[in-house]
C-alpha atoms as a PDB file:
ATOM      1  CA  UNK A   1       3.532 -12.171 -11.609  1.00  0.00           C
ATOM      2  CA  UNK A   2       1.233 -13.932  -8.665  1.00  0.00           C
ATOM      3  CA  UNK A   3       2.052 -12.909  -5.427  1.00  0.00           C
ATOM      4  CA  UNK A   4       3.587 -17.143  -5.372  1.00  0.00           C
ATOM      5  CA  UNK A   5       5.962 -16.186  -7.521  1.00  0.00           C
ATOM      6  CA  UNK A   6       7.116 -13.185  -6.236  1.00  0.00           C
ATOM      7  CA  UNK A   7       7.706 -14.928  -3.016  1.00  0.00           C
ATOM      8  CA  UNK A   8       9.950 -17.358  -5.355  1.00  0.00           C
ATOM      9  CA  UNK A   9      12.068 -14.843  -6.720  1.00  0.00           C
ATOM     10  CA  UNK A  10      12.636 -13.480  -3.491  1.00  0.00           C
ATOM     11  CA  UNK A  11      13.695 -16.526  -1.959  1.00  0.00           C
ATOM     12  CA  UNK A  12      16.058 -17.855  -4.363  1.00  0.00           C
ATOM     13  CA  UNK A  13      17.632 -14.041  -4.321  1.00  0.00           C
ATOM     14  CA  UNK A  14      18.524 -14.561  -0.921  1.00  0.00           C
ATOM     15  CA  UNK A  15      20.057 -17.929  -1.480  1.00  0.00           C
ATOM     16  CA  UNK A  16      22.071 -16.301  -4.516  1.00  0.00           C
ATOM     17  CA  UNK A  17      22.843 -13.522  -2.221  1.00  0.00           C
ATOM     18  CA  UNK A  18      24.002 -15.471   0.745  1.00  0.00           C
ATOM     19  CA  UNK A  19      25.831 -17.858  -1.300  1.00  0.00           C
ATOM     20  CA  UNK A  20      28.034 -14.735  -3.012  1.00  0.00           C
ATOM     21  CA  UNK A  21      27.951 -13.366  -0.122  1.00  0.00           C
ATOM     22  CA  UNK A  22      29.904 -16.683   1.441  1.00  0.00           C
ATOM     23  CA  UNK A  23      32.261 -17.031  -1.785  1.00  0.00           C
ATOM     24  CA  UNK A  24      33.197 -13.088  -2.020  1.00  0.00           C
ATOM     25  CA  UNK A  25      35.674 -12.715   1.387  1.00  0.00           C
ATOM     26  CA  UNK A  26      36.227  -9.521   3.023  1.00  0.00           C
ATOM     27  CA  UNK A  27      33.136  -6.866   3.968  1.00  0.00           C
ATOM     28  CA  UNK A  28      29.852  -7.121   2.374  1.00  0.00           C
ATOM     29  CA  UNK A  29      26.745  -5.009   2.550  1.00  0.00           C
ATOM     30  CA  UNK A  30      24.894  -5.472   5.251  1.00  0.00           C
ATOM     31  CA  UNK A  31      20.827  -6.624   5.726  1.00  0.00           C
ATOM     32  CA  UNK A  32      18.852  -9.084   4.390  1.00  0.00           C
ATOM     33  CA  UNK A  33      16.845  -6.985   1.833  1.00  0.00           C
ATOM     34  CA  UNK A  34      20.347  -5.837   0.448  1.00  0.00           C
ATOM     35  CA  UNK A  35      21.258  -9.400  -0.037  1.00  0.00           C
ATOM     36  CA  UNK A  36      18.186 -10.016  -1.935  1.00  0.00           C
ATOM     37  CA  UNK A  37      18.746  -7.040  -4.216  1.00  0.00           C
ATOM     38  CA  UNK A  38      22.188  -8.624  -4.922  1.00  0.00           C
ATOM     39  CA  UNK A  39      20.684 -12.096  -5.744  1.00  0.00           C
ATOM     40  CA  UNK A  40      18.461 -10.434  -7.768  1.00  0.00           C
ATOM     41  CA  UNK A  41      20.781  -8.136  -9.485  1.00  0.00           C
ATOM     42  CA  UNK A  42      23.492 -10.995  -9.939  1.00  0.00           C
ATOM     43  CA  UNK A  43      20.612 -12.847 -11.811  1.00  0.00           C
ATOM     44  CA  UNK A  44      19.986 -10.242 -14.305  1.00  0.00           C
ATOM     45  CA  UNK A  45      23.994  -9.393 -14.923  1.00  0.00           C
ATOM     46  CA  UNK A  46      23.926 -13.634 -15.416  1.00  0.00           C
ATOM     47  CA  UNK A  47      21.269 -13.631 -18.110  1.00  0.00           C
ATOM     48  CA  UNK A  48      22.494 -10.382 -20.038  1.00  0.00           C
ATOM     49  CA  UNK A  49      26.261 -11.074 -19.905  1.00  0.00           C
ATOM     50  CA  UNK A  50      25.382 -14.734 -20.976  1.00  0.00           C
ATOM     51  CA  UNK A  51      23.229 -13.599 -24.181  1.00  0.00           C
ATOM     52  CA  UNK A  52      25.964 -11.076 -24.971  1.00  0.00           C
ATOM     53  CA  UNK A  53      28.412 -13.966 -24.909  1.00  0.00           C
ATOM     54  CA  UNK A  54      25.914 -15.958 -26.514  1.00  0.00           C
ATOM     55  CA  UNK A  55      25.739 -18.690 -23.565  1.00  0.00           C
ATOM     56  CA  UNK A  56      21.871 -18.387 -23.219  1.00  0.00           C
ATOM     57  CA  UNK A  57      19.655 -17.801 -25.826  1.00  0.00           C
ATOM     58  CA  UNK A  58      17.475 -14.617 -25.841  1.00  0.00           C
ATOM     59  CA  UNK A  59      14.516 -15.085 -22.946  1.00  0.00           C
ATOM     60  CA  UNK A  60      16.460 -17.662 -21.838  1.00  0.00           C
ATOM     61  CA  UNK A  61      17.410 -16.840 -17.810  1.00  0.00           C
ATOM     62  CA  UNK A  62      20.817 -18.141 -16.215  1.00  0.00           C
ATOM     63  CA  UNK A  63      20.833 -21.160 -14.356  1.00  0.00           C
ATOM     64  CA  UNK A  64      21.141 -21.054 -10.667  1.00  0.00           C
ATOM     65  CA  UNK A  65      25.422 -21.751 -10.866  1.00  0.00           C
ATOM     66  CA  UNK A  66      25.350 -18.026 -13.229  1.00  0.00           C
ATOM     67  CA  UNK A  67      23.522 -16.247 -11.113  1.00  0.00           C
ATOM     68  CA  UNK A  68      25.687 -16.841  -8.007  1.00  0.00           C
ATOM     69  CA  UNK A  69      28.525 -16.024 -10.450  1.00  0.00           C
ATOM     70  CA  UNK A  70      26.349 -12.299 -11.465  1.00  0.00           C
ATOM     71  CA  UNK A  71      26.219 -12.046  -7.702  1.00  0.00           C
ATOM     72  CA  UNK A  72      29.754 -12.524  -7.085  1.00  0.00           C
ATOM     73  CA  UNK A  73      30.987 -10.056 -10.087  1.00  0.00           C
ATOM     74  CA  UNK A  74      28.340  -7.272  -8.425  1.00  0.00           C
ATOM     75  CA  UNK A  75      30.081  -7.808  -4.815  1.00  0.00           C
ATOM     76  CA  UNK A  76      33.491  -7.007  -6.468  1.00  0.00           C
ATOM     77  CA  UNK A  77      32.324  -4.219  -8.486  1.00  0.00           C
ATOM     78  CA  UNK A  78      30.389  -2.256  -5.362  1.00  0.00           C
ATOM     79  CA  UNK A  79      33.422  -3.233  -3.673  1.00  0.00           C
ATOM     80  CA  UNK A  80      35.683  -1.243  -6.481  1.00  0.00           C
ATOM     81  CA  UNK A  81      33.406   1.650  -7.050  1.00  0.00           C
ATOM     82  CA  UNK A  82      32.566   2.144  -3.193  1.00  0.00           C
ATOM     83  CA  UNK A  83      36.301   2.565  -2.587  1.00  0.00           C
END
């Protein structure tokens, strides 16, 4: 990966991140490399729960609408588990 795309990936995991962040209510982690790590995160729970349920094909990544969605579903389950 060039040091272009990394930048890439980093951005659009904090727009995935913020945007979960915005649609999940209540108290969120905290910091903007945590909200990255989220966007990130959410994109990879996207793309493997979306081959499992045979939505994307395999090495085919989740569109931009799936990965908020991943991001979402890993807010409510840190939210569960951190209880």
């Amino acid at each position: 990966m060039t040091f272009g795309g990394f930048i890439v990936v980093l951005l659009i995991g904090l727009v995935v991140g913020l945007l979960a962040r915005f649609i999940t209510p209540g108290p969120n982690p905290r910091g903007i490399i945590v909200t990255i790590v989220i966007g990130i995160v959410g994109a990879f729970i996207a793309t493997v729960g979306g081959q499992v349920l045979h939505l994307y094909a395999p090495g085919e990544p989740a569109g931009f609408v799936g990965s908020v969605v991943g991001a979402v579903v890993l807010l409510v389950l840190l939210r569960l588990f951190s209880r």
